[in-house]
Protein backbone atom coordinates (compact mmCIF):
# COMPACT_ATOMS: atom_id res chain seq x y z
CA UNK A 1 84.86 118.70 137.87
CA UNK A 2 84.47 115.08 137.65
CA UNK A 3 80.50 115.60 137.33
CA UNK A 4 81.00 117.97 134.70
CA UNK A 5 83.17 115.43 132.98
CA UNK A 6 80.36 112.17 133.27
CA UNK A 7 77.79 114.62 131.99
CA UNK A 8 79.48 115.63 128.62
CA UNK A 9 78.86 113.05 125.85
CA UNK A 10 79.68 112.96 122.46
CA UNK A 11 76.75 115.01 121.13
CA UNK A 12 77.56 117.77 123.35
CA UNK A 13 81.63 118.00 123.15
CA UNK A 14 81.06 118.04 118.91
CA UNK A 15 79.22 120.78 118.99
CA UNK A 16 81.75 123.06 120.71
CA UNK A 17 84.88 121.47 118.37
CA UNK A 18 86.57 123.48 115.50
CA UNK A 19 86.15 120.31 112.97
CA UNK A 20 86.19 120.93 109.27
CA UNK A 21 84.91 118.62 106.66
CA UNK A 22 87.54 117.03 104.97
CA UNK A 23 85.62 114.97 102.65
CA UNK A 24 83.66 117.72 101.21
CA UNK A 25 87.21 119.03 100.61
CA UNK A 26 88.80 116.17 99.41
CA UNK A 27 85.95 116.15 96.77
CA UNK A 28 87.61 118.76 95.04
CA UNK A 29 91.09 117.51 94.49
CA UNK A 30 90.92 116.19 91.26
CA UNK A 31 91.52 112.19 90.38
CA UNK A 32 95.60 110.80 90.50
CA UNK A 33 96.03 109.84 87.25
CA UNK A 34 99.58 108.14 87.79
CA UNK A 35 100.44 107.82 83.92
CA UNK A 36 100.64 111.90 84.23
CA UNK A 37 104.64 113.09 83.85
CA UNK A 38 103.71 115.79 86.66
CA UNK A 39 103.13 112.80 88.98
CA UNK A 40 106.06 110.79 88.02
CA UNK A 41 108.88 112.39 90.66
CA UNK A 42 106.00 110.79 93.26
CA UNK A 43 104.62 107.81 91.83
CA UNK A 44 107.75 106.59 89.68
CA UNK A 45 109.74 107.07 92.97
CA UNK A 46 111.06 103.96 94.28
CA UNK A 47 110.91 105.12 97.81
CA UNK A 48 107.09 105.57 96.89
CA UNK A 49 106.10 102.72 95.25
CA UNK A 50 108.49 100.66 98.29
CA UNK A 51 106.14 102.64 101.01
CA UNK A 52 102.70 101.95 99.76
CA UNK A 53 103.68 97.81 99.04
CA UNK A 54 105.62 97.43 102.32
CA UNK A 55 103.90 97.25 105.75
CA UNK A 56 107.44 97.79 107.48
CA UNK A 57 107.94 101.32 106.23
CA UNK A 58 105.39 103.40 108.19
CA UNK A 59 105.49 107.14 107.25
CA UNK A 60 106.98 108.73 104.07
CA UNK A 61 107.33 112.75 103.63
CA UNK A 62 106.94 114.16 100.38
CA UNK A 63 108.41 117.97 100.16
CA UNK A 64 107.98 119.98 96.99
CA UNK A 65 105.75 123.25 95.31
CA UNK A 66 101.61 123.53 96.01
CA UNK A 67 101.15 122.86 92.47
CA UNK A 68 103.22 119.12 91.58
CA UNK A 69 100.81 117.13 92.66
CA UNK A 70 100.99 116.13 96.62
CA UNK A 71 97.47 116.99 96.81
CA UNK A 72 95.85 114.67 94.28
CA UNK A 73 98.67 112.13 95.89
CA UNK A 74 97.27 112.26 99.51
CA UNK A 75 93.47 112.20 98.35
CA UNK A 76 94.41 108.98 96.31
CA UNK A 77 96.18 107.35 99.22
CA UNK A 78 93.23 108.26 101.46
CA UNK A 79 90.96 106.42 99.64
CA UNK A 80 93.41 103.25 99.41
CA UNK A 81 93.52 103.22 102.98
CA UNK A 82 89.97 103.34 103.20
CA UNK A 83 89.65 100.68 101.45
CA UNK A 84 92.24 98.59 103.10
CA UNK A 85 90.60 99.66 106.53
CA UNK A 86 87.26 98.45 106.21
CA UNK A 87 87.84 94.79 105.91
CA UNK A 88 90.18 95.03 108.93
CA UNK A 89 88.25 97.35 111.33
CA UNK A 90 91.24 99.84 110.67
CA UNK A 91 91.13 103.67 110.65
CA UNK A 92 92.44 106.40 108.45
CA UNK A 93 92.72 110.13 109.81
CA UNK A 94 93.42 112.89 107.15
CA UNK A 95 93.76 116.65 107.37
CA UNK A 96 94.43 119.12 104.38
CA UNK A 97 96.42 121.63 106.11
CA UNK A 98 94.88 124.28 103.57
CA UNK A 99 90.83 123.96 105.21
CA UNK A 100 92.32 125.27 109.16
CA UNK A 101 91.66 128.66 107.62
CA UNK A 102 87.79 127.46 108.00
CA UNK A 103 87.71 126.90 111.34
CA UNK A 104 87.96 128.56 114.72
CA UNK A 105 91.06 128.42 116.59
CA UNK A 106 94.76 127.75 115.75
CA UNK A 107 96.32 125.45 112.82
CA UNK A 108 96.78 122.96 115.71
CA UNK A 109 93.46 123.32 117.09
CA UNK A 110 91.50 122.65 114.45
CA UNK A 111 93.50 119.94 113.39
CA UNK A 112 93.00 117.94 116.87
CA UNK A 113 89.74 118.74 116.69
CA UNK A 114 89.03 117.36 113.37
CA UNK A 115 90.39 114.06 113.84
CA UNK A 116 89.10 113.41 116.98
CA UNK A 117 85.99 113.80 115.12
CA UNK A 118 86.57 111.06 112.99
CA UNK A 119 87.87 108.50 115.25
CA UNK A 120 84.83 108.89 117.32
CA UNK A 121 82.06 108.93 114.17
CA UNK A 122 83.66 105.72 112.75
CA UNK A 123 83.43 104.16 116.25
CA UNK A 124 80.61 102.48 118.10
CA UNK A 125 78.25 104.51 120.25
CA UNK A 126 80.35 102.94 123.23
CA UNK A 127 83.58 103.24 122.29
CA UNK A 128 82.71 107.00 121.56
CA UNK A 129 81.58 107.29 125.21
CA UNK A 130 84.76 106.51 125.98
CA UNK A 131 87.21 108.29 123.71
CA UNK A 132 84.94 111.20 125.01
CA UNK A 133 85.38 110.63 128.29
CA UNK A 134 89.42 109.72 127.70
CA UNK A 135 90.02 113.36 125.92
CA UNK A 136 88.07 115.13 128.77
CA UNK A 137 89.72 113.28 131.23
CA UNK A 138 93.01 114.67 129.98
CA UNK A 139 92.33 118.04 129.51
CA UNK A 140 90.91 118.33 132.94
CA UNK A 141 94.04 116.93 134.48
CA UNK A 142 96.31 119.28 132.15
CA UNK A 143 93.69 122.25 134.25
CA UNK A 144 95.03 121.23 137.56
CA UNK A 145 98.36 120.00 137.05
CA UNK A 146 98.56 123.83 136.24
CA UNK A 147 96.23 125.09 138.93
CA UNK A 148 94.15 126.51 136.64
CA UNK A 149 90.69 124.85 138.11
CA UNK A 150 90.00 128.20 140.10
CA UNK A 151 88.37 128.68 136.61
CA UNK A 152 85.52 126.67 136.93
CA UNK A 153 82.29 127.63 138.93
CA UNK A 154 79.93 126.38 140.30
CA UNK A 155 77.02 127.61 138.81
CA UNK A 156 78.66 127.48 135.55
CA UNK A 157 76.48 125.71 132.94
CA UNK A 158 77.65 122.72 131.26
CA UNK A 159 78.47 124.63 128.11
CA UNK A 160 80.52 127.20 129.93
CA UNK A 161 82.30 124.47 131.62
CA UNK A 162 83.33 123.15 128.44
CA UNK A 163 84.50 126.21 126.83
CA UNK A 164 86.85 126.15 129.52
CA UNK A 165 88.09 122.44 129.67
CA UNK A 166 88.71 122.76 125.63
CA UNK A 167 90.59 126.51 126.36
CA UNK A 168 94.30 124.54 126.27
CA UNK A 169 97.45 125.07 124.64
CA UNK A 170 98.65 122.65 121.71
CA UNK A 171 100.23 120.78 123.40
CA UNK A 172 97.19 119.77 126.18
CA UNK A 173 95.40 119.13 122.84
CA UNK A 174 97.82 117.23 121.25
CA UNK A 175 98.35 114.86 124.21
CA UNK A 176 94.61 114.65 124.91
CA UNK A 177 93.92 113.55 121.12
CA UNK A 178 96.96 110.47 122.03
CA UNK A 179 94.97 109.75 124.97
CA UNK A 180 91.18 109.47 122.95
CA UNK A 181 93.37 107.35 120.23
CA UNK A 182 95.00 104.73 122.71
CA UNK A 183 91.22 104.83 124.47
CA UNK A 184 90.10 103.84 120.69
CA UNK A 185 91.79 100.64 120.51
CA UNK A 186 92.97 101.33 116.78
CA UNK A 187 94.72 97.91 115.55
CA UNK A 188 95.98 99.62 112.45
CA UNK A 189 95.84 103.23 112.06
CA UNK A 190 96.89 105.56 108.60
CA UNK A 191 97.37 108.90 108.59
CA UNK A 192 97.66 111.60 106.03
CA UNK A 193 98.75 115.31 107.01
CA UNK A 194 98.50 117.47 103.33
CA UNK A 195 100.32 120.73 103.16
CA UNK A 196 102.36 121.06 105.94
CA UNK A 197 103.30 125.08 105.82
CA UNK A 198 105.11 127.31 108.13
CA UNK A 199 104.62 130.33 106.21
CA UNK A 200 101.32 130.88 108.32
CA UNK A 201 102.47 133.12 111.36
CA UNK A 202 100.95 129.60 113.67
CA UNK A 203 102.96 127.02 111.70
CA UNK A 204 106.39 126.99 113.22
CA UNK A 205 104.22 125.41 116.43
CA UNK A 206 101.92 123.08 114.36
CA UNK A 207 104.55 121.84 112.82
CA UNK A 208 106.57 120.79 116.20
CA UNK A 209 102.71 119.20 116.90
CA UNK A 210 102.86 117.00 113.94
CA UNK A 211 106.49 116.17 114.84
CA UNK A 212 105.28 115.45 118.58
CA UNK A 213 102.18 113.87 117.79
CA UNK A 214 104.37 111.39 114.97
CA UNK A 215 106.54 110.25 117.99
CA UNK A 216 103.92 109.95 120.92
CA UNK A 217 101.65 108.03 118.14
CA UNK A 218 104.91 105.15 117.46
CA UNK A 219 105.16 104.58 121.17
CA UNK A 220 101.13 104.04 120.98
CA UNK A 221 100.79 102.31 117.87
CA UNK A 222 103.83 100.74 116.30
CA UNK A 223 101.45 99.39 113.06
CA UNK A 224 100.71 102.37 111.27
CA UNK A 225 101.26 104.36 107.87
CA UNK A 226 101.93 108.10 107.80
CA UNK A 227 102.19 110.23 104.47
CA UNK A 228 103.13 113.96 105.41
CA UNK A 229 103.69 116.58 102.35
CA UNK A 230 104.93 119.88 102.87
CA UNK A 231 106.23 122.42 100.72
CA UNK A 232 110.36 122.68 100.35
CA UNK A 233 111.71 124.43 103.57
CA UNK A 234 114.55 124.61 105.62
CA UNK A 235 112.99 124.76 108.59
CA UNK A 236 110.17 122.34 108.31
CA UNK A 237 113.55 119.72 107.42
CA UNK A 238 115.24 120.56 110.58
CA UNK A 239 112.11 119.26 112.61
CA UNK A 240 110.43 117.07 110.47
CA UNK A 241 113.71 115.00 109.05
CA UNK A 242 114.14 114.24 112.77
CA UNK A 243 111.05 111.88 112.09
CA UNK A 244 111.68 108.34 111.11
CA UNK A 245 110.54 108.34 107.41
CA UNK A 246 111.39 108.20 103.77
CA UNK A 247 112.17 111.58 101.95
CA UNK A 248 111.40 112.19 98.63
CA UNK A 249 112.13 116.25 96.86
CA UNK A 250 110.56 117.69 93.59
CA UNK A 251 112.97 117.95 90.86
CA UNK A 252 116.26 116.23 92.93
CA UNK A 253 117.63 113.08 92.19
CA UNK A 254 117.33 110.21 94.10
CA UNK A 255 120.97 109.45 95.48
CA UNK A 256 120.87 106.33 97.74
CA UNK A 257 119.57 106.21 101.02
CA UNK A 258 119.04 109.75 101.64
CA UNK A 259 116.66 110.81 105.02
CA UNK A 260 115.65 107.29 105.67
CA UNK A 261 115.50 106.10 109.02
CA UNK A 262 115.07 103.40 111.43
CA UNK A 263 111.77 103.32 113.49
CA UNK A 264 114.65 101.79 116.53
CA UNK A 265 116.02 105.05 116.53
CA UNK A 266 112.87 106.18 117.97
CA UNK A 267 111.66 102.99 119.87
CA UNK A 268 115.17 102.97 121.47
CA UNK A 269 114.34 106.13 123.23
CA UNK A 270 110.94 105.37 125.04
């Protein structure tokens, strides 16, 4: 198993990942204009305008209908960060929770998938090698940890091997993707999750991967920004308000310091 592990590179684990293009979607979301009234509950917001100036508030949730603007909010942001990366070798990992329906797999799948494909293309031919080898690594010990090696053969090809190392649950995928990002050596990462939705029959899970993947990726990284929108739901507040973040809701009045917490409260814990 170890051989088959050394003898998948890059070019050969892409091929058999669920990744879709996010910039050729993101080229559809039409421009922020932020002088637009259906923008202002966003970009008039304090707890906004506070989050995207100050380096100390990492992740901010945004809950409210498809149609009031979170969309053209996270494109705009992605291309700040962008921005803001380059000079500082930085990197910025976005998913619009609306393109999973274009790829193969689960919500959760195609979501690791996908930005594990753009850490490694923004990386150096080395450091791909090794956020390669760093993924593999852990979903191969996820196989025997639960005894499933008996599934791999022999005579298997190298493709058929891989279908098999890649066959693991969300969670093996989630912590794998941790695994290639610590491997990365990301100084300053961003992060931008459009359109969280548990109306799919998948999303109650994906969201408890977000929620997962938020925590495991403080304890990793401390110096990062997060902006996660979602529509307005009961149950997407009882796991995602457990996050440390600001909270901002279409169409409700700002009243203090409502669903903001300390990142200690998570920090404390690990």
């Amino acid at each position: 198993m170890a051989l088959v592990e050394a003898e998948i590179d890059w070019d050969v684990l892409s091929g058999q990942l669920s990744v879709v293009d996010q910039d050729k979607y993101r080229s559809t979301v039409r421009l922020l204009d932020r002088n637009e009234p259906r923008f202002f509950w966003i970009t008039k917001n304090i707890d906004f305008t506070r989050w995207e100036s100050d380096a100390n508030l990492p992740a901010l949730w945004l809950s409210g209908p498809h149609n009031r603007g979170m969309e053209e909010v996270s494109s705009h942001i992605i291309g700040a960060a962008i921005e803001k990366a380059r000079p500082s070798n930085g990197s910025v990992l976005y998913f619009f929770c609306s393109t999973a329906t274009k790829g193969r797999g689960s919500i959760a799948t195609v979501f690791a998938h996908t930005l594990l494909h753009q850490i490694v293309t923004s990386s150096s031919a080395d450091k791909a090698k090794s956020i390669t080898a760093a993924f593999l690594k852990s979903l191969l010990g996820e196989h025997i940890r639960r005894r499933r090696s008996s599934r791999f053969k022999e005579n298997d090809s190298l493709l058929v091997s891989l279908e098999n190392i890649l066959d693991a649950s969300d969670d093996e995928l989630r912590r794998a993707f941790v695994e290639a990002t610590g491997t990365a050596g990301i100084q300053e990462l961003s992060i931008v999750i459009d359109g969280i939705d548990i109306t799919i029959p998948e999303g109650v899970v994906f969201v408890h991967t977000v929620y997962s993947l938020m925590k495991d990726i403080v304890h990793a990284n401390p110096k990062f920004k997060v902006l996660l929108t979602s529509i307005h739901n009961t149950a997407l507040q009882n796991t995602l308000g457990m996050l440390p973040c600001a909270y901002i809701e279409y169409d409700k009045e700002r009243m203090g310091e409502h669903m903001h917490h300390s990142l200690t409260s998570i920090l404390a814990n690990k």
